[in-house]
N, C-alpha and C. Protein backbone atom coordinates (compact mmCIF):
# COMPACT_ATOMS: atom_id res chain seq x y z
N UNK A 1 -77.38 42.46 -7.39
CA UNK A 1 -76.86 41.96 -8.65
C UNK A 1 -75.34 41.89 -8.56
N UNK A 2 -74.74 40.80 -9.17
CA UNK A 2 -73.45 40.44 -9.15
C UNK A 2 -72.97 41.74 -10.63
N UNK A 3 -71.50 42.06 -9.85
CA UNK A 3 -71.00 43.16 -11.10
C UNK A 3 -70.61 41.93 -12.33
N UNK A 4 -70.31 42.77 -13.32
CA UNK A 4 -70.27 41.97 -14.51
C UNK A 4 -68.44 40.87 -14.30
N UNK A 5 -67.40 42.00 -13.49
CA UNK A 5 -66.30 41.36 -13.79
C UNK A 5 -66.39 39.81 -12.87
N UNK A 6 -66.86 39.98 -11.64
CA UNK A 6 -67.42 38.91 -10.79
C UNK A 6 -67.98 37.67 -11.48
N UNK A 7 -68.79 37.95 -12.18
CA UNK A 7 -70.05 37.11 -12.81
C UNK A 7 -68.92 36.35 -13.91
N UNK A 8 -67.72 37.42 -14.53
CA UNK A 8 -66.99 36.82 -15.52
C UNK A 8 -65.87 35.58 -14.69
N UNK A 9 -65.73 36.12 -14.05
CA UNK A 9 -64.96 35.37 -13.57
C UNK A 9 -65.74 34.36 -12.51
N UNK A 10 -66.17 34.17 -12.29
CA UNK A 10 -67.67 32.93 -11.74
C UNK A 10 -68.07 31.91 -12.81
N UNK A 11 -68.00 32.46 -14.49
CA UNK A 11 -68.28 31.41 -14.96
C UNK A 11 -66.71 30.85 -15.31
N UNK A 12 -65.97 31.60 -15.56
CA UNK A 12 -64.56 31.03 -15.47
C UNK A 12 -63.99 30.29 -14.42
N UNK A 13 -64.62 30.31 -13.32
CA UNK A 13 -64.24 29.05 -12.44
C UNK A 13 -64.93 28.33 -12.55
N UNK A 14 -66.28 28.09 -13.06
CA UNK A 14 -67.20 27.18 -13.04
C UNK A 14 -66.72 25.73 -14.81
N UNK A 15 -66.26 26.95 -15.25
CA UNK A 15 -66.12 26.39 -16.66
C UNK A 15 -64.48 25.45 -16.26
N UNK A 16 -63.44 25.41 -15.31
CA UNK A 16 -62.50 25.60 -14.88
C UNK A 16 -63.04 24.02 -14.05
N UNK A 17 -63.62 24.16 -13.37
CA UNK A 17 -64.17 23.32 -12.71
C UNK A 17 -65.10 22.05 -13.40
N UNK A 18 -65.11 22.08 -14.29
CA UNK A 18 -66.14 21.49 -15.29
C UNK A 18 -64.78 20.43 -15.79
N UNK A 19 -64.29 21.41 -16.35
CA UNK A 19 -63.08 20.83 -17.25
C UNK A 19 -62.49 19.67 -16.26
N UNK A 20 -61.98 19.95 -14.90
CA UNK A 20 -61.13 18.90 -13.92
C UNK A 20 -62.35 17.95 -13.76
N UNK A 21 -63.45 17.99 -13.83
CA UNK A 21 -64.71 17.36 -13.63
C UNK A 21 -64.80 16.25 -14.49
N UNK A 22 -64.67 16.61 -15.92
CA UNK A 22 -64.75 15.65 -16.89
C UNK A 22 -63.10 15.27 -17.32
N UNK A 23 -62.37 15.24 -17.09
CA UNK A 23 -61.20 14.84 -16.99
C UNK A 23 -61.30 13.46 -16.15
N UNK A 24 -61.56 13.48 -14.70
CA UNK A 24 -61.80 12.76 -13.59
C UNK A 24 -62.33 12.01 -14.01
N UNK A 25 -63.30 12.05 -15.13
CA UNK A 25 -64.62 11.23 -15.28
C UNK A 25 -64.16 10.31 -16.27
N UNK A 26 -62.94 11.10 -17.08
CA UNK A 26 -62.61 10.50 -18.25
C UNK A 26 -61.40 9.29 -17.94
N UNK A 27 -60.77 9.20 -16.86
CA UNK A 27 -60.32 8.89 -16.03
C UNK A 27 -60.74 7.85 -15.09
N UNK A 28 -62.15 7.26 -14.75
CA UNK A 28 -62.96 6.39 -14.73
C UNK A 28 -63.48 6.98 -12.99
N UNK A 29 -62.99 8.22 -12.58
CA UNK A 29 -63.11 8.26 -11.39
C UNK A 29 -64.63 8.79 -11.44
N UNK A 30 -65.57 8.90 -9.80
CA UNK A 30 -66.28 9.30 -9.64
C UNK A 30 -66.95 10.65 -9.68
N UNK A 31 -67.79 11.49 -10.33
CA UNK A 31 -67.90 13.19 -10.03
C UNK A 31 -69.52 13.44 -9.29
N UNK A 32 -69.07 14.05 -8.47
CA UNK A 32 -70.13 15.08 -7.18
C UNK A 32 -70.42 16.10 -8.53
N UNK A 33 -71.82 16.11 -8.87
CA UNK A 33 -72.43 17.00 -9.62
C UNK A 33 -73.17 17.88 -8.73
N UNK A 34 -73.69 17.30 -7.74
CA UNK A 34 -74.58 18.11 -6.72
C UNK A 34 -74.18 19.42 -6.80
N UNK A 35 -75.68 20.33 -7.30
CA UNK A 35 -75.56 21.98 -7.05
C UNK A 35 -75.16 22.69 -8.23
N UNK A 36 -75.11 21.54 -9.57
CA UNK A 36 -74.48 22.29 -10.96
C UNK A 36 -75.63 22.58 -11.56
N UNK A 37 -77.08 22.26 -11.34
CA UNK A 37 -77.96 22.60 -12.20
C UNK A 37 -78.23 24.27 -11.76
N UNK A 38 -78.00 24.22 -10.27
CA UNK A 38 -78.35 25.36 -9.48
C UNK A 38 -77.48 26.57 -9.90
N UNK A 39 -76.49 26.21 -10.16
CA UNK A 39 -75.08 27.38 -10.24
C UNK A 39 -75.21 27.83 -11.42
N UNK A 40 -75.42 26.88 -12.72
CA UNK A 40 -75.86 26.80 -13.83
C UNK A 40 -76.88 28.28 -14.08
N UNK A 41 -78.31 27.90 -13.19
CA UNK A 41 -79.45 28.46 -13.63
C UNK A 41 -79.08 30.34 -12.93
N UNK A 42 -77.81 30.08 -11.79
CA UNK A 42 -78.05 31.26 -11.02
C UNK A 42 -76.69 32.04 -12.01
N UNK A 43 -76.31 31.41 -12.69
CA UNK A 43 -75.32 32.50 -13.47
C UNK A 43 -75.96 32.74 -14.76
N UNK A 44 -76.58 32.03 -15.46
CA UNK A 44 -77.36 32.47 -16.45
C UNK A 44 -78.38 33.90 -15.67
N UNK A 45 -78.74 33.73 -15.00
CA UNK A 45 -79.88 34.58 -14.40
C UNK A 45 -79.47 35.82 -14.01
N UNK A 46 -78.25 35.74 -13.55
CA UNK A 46 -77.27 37.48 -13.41
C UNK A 46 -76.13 37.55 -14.78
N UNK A 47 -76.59 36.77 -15.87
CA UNK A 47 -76.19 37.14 -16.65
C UNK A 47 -76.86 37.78 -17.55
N UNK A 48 -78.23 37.08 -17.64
CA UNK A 48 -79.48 38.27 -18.35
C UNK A 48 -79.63 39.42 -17.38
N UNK A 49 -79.66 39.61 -16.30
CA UNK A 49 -80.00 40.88 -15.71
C UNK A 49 -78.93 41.81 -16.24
N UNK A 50 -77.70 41.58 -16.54
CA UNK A 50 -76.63 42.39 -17.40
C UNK A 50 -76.82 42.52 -18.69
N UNK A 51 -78.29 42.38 -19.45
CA UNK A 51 -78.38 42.26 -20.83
C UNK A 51 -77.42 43.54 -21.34
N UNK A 52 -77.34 42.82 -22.69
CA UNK A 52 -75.97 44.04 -23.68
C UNK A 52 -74.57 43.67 -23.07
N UNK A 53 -73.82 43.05 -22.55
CA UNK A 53 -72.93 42.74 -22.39
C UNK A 53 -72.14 41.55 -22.56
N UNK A 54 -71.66 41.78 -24.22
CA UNK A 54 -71.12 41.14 -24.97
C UNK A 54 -70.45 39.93 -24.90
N UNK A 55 -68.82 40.40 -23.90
CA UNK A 55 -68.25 39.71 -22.59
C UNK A 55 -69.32 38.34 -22.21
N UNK A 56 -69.76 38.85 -21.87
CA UNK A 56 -70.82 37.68 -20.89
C UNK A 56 -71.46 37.03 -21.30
N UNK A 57 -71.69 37.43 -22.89
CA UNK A 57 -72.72 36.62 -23.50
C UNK A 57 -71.48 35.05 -24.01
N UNK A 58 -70.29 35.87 -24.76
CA UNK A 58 -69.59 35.07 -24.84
C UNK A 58 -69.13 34.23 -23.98
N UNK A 59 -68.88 34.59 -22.95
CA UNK A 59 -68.13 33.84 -21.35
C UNK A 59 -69.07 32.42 -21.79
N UNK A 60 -70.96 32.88 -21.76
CA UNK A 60 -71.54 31.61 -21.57
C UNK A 60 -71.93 30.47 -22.65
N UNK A 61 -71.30 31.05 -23.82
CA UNK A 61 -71.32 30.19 -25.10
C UNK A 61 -69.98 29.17 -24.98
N UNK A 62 -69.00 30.40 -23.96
CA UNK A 62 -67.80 29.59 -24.28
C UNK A 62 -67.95 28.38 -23.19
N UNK A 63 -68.78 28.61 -22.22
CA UNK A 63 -68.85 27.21 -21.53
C UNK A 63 -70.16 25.68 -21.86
N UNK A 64 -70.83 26.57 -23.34
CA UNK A 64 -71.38 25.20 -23.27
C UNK A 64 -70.78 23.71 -24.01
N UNK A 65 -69.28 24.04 -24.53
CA UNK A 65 -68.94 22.93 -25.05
C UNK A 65 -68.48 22.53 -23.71
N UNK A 66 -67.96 23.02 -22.69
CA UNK A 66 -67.66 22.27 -21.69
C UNK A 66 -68.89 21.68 -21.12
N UNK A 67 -69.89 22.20 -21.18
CA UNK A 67 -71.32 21.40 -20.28
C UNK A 67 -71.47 19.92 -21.58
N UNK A 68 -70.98 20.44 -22.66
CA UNK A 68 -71.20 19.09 -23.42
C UNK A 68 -70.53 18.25 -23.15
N UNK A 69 -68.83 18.18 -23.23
CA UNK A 69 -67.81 17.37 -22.94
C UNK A 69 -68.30 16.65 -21.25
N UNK A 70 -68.89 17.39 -20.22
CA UNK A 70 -69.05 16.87 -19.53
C UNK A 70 -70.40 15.69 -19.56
N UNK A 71 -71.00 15.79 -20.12
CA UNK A 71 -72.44 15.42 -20.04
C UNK A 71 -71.99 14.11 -21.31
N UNK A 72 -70.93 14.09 -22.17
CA UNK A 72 -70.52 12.98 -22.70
C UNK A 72 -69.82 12.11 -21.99
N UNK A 73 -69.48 12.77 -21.10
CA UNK A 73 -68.10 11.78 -20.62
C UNK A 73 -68.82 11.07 -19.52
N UNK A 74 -70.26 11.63 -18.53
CA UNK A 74 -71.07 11.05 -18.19
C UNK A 74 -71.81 10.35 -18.83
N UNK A 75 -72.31 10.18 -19.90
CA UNK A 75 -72.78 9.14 -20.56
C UNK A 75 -71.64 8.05 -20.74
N UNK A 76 -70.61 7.99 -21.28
CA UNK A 76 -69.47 7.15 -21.18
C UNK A 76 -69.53 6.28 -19.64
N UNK A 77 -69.32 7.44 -19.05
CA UNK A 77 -69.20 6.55 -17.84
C UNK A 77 -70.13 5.83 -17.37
N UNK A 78 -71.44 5.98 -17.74
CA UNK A 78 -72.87 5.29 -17.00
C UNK A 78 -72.77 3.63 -18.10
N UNK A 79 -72.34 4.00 -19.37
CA UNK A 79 -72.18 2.84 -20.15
C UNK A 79 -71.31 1.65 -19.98
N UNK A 80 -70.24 2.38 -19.55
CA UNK A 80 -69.10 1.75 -18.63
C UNK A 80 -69.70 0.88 -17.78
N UNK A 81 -70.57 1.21 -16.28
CA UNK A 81 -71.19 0.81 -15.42
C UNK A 81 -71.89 -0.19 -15.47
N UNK A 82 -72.78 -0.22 -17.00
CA UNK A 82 -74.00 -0.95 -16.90
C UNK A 82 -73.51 -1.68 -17.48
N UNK A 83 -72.17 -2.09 -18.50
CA UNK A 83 -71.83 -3.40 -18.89
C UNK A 83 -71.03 -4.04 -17.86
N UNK A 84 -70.41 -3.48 -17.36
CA UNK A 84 -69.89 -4.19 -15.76
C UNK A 84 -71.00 -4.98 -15.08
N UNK A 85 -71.90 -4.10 -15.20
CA UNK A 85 -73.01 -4.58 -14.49
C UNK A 85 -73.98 -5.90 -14.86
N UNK A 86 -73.97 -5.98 -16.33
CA UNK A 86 -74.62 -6.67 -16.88
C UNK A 86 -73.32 -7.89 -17.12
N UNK A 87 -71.97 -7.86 -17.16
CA UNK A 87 -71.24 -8.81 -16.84
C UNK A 87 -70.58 -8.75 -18.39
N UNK A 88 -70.60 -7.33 -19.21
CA UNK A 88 -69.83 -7.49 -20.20
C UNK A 88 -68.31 -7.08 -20.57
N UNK A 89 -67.59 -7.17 -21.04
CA UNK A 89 -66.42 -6.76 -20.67
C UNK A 89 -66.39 -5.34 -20.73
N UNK A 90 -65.11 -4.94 -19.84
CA UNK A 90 -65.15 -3.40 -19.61
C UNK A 90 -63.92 -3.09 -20.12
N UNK A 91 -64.12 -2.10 -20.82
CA UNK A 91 -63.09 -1.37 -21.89
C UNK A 91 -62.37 -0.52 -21.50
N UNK A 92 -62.56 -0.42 -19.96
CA UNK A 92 -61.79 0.77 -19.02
C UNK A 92 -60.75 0.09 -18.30
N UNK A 93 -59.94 -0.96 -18.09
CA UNK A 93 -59.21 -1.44 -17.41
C UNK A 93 -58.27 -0.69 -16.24
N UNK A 94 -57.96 -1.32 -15.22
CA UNK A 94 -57.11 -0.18 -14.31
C UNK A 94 -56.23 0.39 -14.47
N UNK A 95 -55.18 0.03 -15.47
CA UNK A 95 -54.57 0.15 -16.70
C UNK A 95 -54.26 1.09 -17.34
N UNK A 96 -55.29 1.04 -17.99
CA UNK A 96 -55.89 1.62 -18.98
C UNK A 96 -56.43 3.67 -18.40
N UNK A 97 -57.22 3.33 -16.80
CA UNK A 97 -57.49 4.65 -16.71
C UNK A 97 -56.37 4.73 -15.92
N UNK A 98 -55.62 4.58 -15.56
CA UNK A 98 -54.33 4.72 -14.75
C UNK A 98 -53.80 5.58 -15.92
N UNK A 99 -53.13 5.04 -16.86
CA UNK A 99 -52.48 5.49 -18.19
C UNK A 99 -53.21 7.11 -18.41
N UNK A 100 -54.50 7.33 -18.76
CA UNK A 100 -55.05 8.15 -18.81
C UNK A 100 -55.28 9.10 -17.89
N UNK A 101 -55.18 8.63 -16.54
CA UNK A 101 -54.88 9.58 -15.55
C UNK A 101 -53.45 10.48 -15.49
N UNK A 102 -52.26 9.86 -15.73
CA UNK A 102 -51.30 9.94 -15.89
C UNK A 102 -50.83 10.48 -17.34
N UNK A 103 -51.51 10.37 -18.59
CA UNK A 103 -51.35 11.12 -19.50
C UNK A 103 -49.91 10.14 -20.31
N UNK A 104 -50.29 8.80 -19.97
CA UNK A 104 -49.11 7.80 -20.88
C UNK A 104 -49.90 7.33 -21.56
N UNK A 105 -49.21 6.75 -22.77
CA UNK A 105 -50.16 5.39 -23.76
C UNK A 105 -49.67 4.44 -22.73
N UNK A 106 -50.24 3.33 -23.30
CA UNK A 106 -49.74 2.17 -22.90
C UNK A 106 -48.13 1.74 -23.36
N UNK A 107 -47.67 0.83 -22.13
CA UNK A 107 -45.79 0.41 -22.51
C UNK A 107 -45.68 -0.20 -22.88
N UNK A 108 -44.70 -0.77 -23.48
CA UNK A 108 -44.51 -2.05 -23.86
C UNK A 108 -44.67 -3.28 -22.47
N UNK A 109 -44.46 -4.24 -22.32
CA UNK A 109 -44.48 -5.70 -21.23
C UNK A 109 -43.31 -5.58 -21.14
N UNK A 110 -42.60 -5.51 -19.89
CA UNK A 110 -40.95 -5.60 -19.34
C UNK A 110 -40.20 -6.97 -20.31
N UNK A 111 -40.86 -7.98 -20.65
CA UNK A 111 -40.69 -9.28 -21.43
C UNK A 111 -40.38 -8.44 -22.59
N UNK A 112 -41.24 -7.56 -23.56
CA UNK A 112 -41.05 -6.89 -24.84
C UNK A 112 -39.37 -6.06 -25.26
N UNK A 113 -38.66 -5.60 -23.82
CA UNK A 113 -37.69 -5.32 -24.01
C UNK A 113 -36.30 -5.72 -24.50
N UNK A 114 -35.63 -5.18 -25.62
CA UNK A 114 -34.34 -5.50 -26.42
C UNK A 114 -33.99 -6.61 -24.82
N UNK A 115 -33.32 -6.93 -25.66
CA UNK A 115 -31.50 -7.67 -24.53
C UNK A 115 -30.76 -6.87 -24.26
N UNK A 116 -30.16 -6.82 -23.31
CA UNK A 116 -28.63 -5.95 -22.71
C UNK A 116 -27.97 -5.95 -23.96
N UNK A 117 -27.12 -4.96 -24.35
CA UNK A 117 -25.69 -5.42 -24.93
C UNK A 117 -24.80 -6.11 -24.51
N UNK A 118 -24.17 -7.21 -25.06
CA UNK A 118 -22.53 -7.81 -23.88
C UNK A 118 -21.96 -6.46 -22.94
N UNK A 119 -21.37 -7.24 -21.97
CA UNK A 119 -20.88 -6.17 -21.17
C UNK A 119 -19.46 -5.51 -21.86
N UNK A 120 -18.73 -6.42 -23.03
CA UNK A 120 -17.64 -6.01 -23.22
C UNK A 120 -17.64 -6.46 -24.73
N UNK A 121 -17.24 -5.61 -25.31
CA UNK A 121 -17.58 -6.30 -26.59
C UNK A 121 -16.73 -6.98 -27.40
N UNK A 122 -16.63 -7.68 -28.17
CA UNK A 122 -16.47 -8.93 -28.67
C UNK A 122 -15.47 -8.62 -29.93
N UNK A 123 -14.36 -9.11 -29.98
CA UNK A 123 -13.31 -9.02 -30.83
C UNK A 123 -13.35 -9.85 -31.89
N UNK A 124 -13.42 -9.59 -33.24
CA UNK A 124 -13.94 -10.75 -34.48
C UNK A 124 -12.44 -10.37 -35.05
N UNK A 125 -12.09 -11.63 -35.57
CA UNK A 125 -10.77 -11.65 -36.45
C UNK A 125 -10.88 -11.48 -37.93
């Protein structure tokens, strides 16, 4: 049996890992799920063998909004896919997840920018 501080900190990287997971995803990039149902079932499972420990119960409540956020942002993304696929427009532009990768809104168009000021300014009588 895994000790309890181990196990705490196992779902804290897992939950840690989740988070950069659906970020990526949110981001339009690809995510390797392979082995999360498994990790999933094997930390729940040395987490009941620790029954009464409060800690732990919380640790795994606190990661199911992350199993949600992820499991939305996979649905997003499969929706994404299948209108590409089906030839409808895609609402993810390169753009667009670029911006979001990067953590900018969108800029203005280099065209959108003021004018220079004169280089010297202008004497009115």
């Amino acid at each position: 049996m895994t000790g309890t501080a181990t196990l705490r900190r196992d779902i804290q990287a897992l939950t840690a890992a989740l988070e950069e997971t659906r970020a990526q995803m949110e981001a339009g990039l690809a995510a390797d799920l392979t082995g999360l149902d498994t990790r999933v079932a094997t930390l729940c499972a040395e987490a009941q063998s620790a029954r009464g420990d409060a800690e732990l119960a919380a640790a795994l409540e606190r990661l199911l909004p992350t199993l949600d956020a992820v499991a939305a942002a996979l649905i997003r993304q499969r929706e994404t896919l299948a209108a590409a696929a089906e030839g409808r427009h895609d609402p993810h532009t390169a753009r667009q997840r670029a911006s979001a990768a990067y953590g900018r809104g969108a800029s203005a168009a280099p065209g959108d920018l003021p004018p220079d000021p004169p280089a010297t300014p202008s004497r009115q009588s």
